[in-house]
Protein backbone atom coordinates (compact mmCIF):
# COMPACT_ATOMS: atom_id res chain seq x y z
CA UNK A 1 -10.02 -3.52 1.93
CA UNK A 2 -7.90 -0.60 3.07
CA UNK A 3 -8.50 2.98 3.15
CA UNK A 4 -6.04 5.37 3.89
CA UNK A 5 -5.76 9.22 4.21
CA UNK A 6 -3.57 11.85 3.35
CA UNK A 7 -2.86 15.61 3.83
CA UNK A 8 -1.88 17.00 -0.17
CA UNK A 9 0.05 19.99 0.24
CA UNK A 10 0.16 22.79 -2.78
CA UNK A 11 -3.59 21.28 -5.12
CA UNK A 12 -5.28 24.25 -6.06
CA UNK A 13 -7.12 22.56 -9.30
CA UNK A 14 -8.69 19.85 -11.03
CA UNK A 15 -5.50 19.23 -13.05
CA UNK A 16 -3.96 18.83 -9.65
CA UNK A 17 -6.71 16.16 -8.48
CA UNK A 18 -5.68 14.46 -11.88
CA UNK A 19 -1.86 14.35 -11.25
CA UNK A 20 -1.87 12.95 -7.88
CA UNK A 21 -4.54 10.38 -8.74
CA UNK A 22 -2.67 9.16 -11.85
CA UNK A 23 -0.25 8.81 -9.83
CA UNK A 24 -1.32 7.09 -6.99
CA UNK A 25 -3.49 5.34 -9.10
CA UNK A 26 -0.41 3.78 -10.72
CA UNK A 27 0.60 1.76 -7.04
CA UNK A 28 -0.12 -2.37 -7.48
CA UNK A 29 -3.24 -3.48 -5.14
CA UNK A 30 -5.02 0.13 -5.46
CA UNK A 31 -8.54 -0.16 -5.62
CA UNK A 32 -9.94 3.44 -5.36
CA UNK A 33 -9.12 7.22 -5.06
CA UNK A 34 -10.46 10.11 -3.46
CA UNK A 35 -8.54 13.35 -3.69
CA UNK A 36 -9.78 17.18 -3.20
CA UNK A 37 -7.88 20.29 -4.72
CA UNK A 38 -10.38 22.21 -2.02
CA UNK A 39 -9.32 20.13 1.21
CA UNK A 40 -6.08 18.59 0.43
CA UNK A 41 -7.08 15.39 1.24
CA UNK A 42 -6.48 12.02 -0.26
CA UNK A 43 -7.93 8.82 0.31
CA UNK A 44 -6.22 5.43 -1.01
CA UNK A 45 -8.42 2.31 -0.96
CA UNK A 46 -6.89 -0.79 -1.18
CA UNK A 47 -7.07 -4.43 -1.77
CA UNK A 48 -3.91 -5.16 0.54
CA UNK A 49 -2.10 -2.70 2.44
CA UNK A 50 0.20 -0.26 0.55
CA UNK A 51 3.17 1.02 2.52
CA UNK A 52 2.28 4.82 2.87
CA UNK A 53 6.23 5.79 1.95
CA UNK A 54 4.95 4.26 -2.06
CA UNK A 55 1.52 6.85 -1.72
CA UNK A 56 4.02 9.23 -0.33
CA UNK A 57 6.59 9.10 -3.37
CA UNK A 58 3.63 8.87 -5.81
CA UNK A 59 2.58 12.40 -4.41
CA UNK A 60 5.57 13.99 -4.82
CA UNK A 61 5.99 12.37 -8.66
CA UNK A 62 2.87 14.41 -9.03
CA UNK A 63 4.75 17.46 -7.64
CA UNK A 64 3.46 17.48 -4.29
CA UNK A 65 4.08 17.14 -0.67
CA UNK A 66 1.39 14.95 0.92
CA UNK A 67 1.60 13.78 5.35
CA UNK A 68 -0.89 10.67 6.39
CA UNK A 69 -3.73 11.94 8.27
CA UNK A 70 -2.87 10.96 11.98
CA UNK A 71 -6.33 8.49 12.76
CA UNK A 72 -7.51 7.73 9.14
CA UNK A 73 -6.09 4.95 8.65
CA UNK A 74 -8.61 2.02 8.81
CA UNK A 75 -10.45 -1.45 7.42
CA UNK A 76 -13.13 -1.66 5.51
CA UNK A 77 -14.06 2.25 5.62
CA UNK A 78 -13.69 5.92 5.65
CA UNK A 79 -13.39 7.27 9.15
CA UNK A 80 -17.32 8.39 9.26
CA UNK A 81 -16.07 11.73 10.47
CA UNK A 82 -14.50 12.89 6.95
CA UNK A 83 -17.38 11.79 4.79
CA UNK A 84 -18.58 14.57 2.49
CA UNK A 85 -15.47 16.36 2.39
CA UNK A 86 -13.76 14.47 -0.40
């Protein structure tokens, strides 16, 4: 498993959570989705590694920007640093 983070620019709502992960959620090989209106961020779990340009373009079929977090990218788990504030 995979789990990858991402910066949402422009969520302000629930509806917003819903758009981006219906549309993430839509990606072959995604397992799981965390996504907060609140912090802007967005985790992607995977069962095989999903190029981050598809999560990108999934974002912005939502109607958003979204950047990958600069060290969240890892196997297996969250970064123990960002838990809670999904």
């Amino acid at each position: 498993m995979t789990t990858t983070e991402y910066l949402v620019s422009g969520m302000t709502c629930g509806h917003c959570e819903l758009s981006v992960r219906e549309e993430v959620g839509r990606l072959p090989g995604v397992t799981g989705i965390e996504v907060s209106a609140e912090t802007g961020r967005l985790a992607v779990t995977s069962s095989v590694p999903i190029p981050g340009s598809h999560v990108l373009s999934a974002v912005e079929e939502a109607g958003y920007t979204a950047r990958p977090m600069a060290d969240a990218s890892s196997s297996g788990t969250t970064d123990p640093g960002t838990r809670g504030l999904l």
